[in-house]
Protein backbone atom coordinates (compact mmCIF):
# COMPACT_ATOMS: atom_id res chain seq x y z
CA UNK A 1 92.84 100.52 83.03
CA UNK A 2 94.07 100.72 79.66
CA UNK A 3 91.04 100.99 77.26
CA UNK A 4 88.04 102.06 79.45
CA UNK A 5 84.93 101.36 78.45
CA UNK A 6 81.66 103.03 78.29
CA UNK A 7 78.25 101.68 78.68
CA UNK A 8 74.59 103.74 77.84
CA UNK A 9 71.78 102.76 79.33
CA UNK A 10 72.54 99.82 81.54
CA UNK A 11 72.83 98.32 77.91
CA UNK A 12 75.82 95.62 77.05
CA UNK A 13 77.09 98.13 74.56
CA UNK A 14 80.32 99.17 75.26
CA UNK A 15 83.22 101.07 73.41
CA UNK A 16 86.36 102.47 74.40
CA UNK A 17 86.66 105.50 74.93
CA UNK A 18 90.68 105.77 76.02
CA UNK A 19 93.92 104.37 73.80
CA UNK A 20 93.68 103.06 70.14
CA UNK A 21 90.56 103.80 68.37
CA UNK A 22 89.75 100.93 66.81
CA UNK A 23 87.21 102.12 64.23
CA UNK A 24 89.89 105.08 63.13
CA UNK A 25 92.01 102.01 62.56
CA UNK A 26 89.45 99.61 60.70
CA UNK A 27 88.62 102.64 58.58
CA UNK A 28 91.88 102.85 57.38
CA UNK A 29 92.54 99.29 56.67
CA UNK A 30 89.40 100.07 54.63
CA UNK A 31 91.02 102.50 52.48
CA UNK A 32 89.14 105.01 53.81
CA UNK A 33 91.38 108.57 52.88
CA UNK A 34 91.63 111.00 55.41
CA UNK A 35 92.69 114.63 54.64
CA UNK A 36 93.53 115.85 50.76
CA UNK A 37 94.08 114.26 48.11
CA UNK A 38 96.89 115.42 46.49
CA UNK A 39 97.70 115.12 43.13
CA UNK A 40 100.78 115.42 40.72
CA UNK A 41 100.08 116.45 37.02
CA UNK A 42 102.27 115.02 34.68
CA UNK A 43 101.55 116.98 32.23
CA UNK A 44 101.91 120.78 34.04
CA UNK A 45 104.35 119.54 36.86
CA UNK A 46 101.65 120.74 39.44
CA UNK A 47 100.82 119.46 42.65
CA UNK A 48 97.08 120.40 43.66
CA UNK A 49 94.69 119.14 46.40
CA UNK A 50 90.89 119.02 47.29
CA UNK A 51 87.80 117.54 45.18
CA UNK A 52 87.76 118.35 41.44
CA UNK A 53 85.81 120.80 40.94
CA UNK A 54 87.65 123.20 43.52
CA UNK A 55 91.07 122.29 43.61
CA UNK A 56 93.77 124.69 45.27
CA UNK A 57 97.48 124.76 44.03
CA UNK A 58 100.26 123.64 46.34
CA UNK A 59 103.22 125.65 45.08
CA UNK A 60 106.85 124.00 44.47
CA UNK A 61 108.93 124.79 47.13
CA UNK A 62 106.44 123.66 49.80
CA UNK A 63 107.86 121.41 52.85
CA UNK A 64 105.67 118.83 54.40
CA UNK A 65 106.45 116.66 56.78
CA UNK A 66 106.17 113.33 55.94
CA UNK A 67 104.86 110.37 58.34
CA UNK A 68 107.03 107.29 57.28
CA UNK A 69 105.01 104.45 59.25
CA UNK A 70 101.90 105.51 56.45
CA UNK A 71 103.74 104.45 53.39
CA UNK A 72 101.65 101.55 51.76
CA UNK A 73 102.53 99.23 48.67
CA UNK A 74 99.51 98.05 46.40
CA UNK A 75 96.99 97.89 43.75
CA UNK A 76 94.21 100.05 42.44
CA UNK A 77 91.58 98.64 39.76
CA UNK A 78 89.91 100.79 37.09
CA UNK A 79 86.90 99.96 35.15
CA UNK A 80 84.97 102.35 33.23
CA UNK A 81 86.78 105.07 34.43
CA UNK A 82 85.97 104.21 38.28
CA UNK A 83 87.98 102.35 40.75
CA UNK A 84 86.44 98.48 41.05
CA UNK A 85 88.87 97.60 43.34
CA UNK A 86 91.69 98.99 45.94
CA UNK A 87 94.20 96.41 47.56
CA UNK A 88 96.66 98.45 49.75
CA UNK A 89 99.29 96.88 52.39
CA UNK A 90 101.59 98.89 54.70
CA UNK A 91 105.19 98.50 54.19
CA UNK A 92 105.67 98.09 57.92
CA UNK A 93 103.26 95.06 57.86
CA UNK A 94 105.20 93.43 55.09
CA UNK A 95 104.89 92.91 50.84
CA UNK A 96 101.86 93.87 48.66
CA UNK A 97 99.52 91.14 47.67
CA UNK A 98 101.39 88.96 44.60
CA UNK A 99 99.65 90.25 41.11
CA UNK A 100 98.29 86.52 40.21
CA UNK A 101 96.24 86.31 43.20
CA UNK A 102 94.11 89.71 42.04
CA UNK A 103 90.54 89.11 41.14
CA UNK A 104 89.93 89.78 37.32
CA UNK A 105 87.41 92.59 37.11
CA UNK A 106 86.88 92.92 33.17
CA UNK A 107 86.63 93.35 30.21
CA UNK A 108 88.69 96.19 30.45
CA UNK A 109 89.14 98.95 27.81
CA UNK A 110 91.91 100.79 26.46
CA UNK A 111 91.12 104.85 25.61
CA UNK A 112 91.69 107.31 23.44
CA UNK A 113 94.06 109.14 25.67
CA UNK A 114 96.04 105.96 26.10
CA UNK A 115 94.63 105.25 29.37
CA UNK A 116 93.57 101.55 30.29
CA UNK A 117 91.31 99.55 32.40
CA UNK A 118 92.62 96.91 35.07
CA UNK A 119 95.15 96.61 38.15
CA UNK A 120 97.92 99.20 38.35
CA UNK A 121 100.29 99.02 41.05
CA UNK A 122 99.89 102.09 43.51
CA UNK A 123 102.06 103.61 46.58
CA UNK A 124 100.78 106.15 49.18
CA UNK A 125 101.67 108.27 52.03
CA UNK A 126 100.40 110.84 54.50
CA UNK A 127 102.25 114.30 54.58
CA UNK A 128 101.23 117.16 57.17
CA UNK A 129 101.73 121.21 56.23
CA UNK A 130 103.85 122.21 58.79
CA UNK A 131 101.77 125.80 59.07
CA UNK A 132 98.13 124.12 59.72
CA UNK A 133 98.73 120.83 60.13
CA UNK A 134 96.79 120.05 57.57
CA UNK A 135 96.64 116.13 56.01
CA UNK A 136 97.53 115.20 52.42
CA UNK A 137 96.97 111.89 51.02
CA UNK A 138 99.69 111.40 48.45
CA UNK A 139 98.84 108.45 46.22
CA UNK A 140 100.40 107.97 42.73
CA UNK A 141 100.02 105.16 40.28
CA UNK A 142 102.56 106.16 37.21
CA UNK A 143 106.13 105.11 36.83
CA UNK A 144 107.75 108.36 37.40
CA UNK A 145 105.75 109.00 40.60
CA UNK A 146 106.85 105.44 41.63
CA UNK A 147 110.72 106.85 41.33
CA UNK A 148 109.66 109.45 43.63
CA UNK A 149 108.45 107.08 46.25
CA UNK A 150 111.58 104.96 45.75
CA UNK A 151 114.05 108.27 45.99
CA UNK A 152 112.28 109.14 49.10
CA UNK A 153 112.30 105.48 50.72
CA UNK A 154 116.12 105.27 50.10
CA UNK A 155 117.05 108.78 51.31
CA UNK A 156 114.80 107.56 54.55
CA UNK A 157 116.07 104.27 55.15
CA UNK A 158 120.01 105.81 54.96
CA UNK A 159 119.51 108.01 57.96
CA UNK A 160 116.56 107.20 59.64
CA UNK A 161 118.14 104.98 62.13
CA UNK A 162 120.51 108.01 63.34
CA UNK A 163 117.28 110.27 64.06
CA UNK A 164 115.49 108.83 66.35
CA UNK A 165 112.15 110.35 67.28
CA UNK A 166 112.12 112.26 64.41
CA UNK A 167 110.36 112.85 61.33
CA UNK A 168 111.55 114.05 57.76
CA UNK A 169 110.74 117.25 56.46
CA UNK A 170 110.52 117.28 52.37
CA UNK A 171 110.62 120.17 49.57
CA UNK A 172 108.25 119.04 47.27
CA UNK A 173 108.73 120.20 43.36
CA UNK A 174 108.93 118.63 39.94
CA UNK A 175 111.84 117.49 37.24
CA UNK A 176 110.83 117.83 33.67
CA UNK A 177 112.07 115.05 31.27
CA UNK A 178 111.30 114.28 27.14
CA UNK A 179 109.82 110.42 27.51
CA UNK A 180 110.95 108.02 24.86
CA UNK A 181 108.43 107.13 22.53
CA UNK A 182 108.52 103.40 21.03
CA UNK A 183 107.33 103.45 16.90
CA UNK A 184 107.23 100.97 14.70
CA UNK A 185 109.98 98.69 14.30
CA UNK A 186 112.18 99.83 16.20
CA UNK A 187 112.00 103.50 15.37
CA UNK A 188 111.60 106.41 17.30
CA UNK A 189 108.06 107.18 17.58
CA UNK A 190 106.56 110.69 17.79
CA UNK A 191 107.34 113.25 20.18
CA UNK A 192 104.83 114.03 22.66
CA UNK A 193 106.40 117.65 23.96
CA UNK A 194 107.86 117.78 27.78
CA UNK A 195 106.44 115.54 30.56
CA UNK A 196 106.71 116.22 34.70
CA UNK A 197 108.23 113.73 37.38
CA UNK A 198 107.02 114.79 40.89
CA UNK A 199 110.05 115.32 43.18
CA UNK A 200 110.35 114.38 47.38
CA UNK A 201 113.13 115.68 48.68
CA UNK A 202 113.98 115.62 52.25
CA UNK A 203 115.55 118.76 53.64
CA UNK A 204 115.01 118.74 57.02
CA UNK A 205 114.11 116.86 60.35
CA UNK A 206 111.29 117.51 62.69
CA UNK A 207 111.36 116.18 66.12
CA UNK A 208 108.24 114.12 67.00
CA UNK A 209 106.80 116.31 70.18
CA UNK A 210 106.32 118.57 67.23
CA UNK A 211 104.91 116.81 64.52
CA UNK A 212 102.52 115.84 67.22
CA UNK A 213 101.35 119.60 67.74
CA UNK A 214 100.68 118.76 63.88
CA UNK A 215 98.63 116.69 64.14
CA UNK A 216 96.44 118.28 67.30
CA UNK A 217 96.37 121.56 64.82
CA UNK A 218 94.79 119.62 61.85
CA UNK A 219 92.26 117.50 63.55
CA UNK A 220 91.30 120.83 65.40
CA UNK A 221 90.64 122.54 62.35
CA UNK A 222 89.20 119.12 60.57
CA UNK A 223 86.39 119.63 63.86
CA UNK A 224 85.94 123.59 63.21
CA UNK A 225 82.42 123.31 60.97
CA UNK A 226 82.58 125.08 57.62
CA UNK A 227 79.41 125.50 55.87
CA UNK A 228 81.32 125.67 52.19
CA UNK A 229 83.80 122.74 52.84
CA UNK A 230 83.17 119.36 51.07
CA UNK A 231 82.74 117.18 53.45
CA UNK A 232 83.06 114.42 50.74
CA UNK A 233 86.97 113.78 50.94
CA UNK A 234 87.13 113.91 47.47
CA UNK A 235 85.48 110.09 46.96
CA UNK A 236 85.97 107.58 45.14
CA UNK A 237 86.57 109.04 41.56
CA UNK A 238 90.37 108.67 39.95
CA UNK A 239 90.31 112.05 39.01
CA UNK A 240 90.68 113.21 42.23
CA UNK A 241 93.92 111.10 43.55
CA UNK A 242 95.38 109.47 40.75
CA UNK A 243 98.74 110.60 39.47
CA UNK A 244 99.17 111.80 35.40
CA UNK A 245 102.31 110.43 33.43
């Protein structure tokens, strides 16, 4: 049979306990993140992962391999700082929600960093260490992390065909760049020093029997109980996901 089912008690309760997990798969639909979040400063060119307030560097250089079928297209909502509203659809299921259907969550605000309230269009993907097999959840919001999505997309889609079973392998690092600055009429505004763009490259493939062992190796040591872990999954705040310009 392919999804047995299991029943306590003589009671009409029933889930399956073989195949597909269904509530793995609602959950994620949800927006629930699994893993890391990783995040790409702008500002320092560093990648870093885990909740705020313990965060753990993940040096350039580092290969990941990337799962391809978890790439999502979408929208995240900020107001007051904290996300009102996530709207994410996997590429393989077809285009992102159109921008005039999004529900209007203000009044929003603009800061004194430059930051703003509202919708934001957002991509994200899953990447495994190939040591541990440990999960990152990339997900970036700013225009130069957008590039990075789109470099990686278009290197994938050029070979991907020719390799089948397999999954690519990136070097992840950063380019630094001096952003243009508008001013007033027309003139060049103020410098505002050297700025980061987060880099994907893909240097390698990885056969899928082994990015399978991966993914046994992380959800093994997901299960192994750790008294000082947060258990949290970093939440809900921006701080903890969002990519810096």
């Amino acid at each position: 049979m392919e999804n047995e089912m299991t029943t306590t008690n003589g009671n009409a309760l029933a889930f399956p306990t073989t195949g597909p997990d269904p509530f793995a798969t609602a959950a994620r639909k949800l927006g629930v993140i699994e893993g890391s979040f990783l995040k790409f400063d702008g500002n320092s060119g560093d990648f870093t992962y885990g909740p705020k307030d313990d965060t753990k560097d993940l040096s350039h250089g580092t290969v990941l391999a990337v799962n391809m079928s978890t790439f999502k297209r979408g929208w995240i909502c900020w107001v007051d700082g904290e996300v009102a509203e996530e709207i994410m659809t996997p590429l393989l299921e077809g285009e992102p929600q159109a921008e005039s259907t999004l529900t209007d969550h203000g009044p929003y605000q603009t800061y004194d960093d430059g930051s703003e309230d509202g919708w934001q269009s957002q991509n994200s993907i899953e990447f495994r260490s190939t040591d541990t097999g440990e999960l990152f959840t990339y997900k970036g919001v700013s225009k130069s992390s957008g590039r990075a999505f789109g470099n990686l997309l278009d290197a994938f889609s050029k070979v991907y065909r020719q390799k089948p079973n397999q999954m690519p392998v990136v070097e992840i690092s950063a380019n630094a760049f001096e952003p243009k600055v508008k001013g007033k009429d027309g003139k060049p505004g103020k410098k505002i020093g050297k700025k980061y763009a987060p880099v994907l490259k893909i240097v390698s493939w990885m056969p899928l029997s082994e990015f399978l062992v991966l993914i046994d190796m992380g959800a093994a040591a997901a299960a192994k109980p750790d008294d000082d872990a947060d258990q949290s999954g970093g939440g809900d705040n921006p701080q903890n996901y969002t990519t810096t310009d």
